[in-house]
Protein backbone atom coordinates (compact mmCIF):
# COMPACT_ATOMS: atom_id res chain seq x y z
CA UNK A 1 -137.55 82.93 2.55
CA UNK A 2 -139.39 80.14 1.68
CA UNK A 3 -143.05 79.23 1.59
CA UNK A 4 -144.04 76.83 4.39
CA UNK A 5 -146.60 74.39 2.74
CA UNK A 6 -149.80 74.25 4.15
CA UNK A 7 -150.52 71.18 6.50
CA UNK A 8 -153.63 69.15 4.14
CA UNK A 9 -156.66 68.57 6.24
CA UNK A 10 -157.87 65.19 7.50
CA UNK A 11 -161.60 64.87 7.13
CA UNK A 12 -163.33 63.19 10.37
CA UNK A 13 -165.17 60.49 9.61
CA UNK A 14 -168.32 59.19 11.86
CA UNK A 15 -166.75 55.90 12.41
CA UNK A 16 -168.55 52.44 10.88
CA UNK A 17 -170.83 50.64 12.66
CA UNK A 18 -168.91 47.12 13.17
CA UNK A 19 -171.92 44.45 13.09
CA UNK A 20 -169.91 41.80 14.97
CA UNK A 21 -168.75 44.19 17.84
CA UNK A 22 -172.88 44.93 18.07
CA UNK A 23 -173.76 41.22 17.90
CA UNK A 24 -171.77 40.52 20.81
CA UNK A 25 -172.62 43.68 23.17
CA UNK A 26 -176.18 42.43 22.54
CA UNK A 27 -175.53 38.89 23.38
CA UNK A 28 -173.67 39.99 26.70
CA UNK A 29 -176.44 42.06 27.68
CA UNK A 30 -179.09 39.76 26.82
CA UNK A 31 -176.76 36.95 29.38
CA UNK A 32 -177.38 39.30 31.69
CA UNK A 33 -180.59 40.90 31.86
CA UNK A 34 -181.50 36.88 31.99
CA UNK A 35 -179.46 36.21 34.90
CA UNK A 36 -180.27 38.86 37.07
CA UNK A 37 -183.99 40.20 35.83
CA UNK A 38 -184.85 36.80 34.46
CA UNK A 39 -186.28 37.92 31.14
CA UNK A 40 -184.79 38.34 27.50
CA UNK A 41 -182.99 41.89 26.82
CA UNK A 42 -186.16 42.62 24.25
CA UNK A 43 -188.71 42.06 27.00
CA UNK A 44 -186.61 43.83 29.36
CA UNK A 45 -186.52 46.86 27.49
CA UNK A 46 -190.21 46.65 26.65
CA UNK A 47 -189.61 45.75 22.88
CA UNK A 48 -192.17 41.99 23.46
CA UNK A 49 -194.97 42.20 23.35
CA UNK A 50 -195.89 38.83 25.00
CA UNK A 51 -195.11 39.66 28.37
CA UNK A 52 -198.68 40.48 29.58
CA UNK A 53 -197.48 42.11 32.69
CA UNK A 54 -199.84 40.58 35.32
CA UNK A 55 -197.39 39.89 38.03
CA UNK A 56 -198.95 37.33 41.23
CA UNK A 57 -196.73 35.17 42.99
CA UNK A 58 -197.37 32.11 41.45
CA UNK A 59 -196.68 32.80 37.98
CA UNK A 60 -193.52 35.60 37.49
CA UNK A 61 -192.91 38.08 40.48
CA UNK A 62 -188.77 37.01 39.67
CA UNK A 63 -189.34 38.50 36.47
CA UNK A 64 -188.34 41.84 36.48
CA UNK A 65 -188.37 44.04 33.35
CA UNK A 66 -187.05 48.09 32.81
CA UNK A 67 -190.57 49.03 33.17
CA UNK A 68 -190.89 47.67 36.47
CA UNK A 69 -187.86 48.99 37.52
CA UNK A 70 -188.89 52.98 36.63
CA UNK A 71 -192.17 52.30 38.34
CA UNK A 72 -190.15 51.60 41.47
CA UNK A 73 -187.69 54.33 41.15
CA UNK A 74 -190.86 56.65 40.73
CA UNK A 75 -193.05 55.20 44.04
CA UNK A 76 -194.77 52.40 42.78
CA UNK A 77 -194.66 48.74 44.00
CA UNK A 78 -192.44 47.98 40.72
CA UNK A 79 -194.51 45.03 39.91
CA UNK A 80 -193.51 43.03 42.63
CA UNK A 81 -196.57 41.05 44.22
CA UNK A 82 -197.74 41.27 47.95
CA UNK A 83 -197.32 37.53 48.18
CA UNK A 84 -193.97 37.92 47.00
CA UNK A 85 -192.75 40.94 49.44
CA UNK A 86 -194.46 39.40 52.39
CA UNK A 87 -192.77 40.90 55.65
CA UNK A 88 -190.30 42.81 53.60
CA UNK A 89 -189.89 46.56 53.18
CA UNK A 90 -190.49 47.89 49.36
CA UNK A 91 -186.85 47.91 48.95
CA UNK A 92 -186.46 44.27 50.10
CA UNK A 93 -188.83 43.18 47.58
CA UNK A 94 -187.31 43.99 45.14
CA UNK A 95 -183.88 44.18 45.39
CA UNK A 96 -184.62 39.94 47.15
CA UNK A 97 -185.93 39.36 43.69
CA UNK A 98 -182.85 40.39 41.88
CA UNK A 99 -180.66 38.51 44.66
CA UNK A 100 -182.35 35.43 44.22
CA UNK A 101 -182.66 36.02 40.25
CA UNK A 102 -178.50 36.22 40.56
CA UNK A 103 -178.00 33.55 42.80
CA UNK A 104 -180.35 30.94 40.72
CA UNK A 105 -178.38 31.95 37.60
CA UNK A 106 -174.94 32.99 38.21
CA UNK A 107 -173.06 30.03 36.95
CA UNK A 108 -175.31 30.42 33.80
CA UNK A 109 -174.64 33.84 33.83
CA UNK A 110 -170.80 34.00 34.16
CA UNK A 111 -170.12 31.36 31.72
CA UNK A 112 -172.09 33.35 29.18
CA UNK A 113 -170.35 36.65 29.61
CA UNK A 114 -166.74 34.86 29.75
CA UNK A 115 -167.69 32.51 26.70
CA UNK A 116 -169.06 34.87 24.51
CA UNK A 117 -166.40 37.29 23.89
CA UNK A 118 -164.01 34.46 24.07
CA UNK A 119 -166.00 33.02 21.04
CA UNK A 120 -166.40 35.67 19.12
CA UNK A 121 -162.46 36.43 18.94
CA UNK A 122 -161.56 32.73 18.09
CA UNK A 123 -164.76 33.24 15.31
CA UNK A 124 -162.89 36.56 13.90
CA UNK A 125 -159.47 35.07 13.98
CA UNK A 126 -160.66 31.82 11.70
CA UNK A 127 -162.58 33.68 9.51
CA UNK A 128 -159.64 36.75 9.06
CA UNK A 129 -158.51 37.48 5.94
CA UNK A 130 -154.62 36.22 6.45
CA UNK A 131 -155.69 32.57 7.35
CA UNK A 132 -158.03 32.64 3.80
CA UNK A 133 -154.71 34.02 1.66
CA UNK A 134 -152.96 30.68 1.72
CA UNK A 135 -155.74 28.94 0.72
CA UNK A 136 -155.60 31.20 -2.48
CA UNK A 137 -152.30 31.11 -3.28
CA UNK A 138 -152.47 27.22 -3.30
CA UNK A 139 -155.30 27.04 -5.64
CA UNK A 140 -153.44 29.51 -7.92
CA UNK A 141 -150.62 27.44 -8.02
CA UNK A 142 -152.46 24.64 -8.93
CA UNK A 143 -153.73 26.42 -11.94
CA UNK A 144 -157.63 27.57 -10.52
CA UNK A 145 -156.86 31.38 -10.71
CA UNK A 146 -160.28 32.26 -11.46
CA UNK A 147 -161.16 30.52 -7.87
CA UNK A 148 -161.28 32.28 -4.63
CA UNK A 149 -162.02 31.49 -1.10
């Protein structure tokens, strides 16, 4: 009888991290954590440090960071100002200021988070290798073979 050969084993890789793929999650993101918290992803995640966190109504109560969000989850008044949740339950206050933060912004917002994927694929389809091949093989046949694009 013969020998059955044994199957060769396929290592796993941890798959690449693909830099464009990133570059656009974060630029979706940071469309809408501006849109509906009114603040850049980096200050909404706490990562600025120039967001000095004293929250009145006149200057930022729309501005609502990750922070604030945890400290209302937990109890607390989530940074939202008296002024600003004037006859409104703690709720209300804060889920108004996300309301109004998507209502003032949601044509902003939209646009963004249609137009940036859209941009990115036109931006890897110009820039793939195939459309950079002809471009080559005409400047070999001119004679420049030691010139690539």
């Amino acid at each position: 009888m013969a020998r059955r050969k044994a199957k060769a084993r396929t290592r796993r890789r941890t798959p690449k991290l693909n830099l464009t793929n990133t570059a656009q999650t974060l630029l979706v993101a940071n469309a809408l954590t501006r849109g509906a918290f009114k603040v850049d992803l980096p200050t909404f995640v706490g990562l600025s440090s120039n967001f000095d966190g004293s929250y009145t109504k006149g200057n930022n109560s729309d501005e609502i960071t990750a922070r604030e969000i945890l400290n209302f989850a937990l109890g607390g008044t989530g940074g939202i100002g008296t002024g600003y949740a004037a006859g409104r339950t703690r709720v209300g206050a804060m889920t108004g200021a996300i309301a109004a933060n998507i209502r003032s912004n949601a044509p902003t917002m939209v646009a963004s988070v249609v137009a940036i994927p859209l941009a990115f694929k036109v931006g890897k389809q110009l820039l793939a290798k195939p459309v950079i091949n002809p471009v080559n093989r005409g400047l070999k046949m001119i004679g420049l073979t030691g010139v690539k694009v």
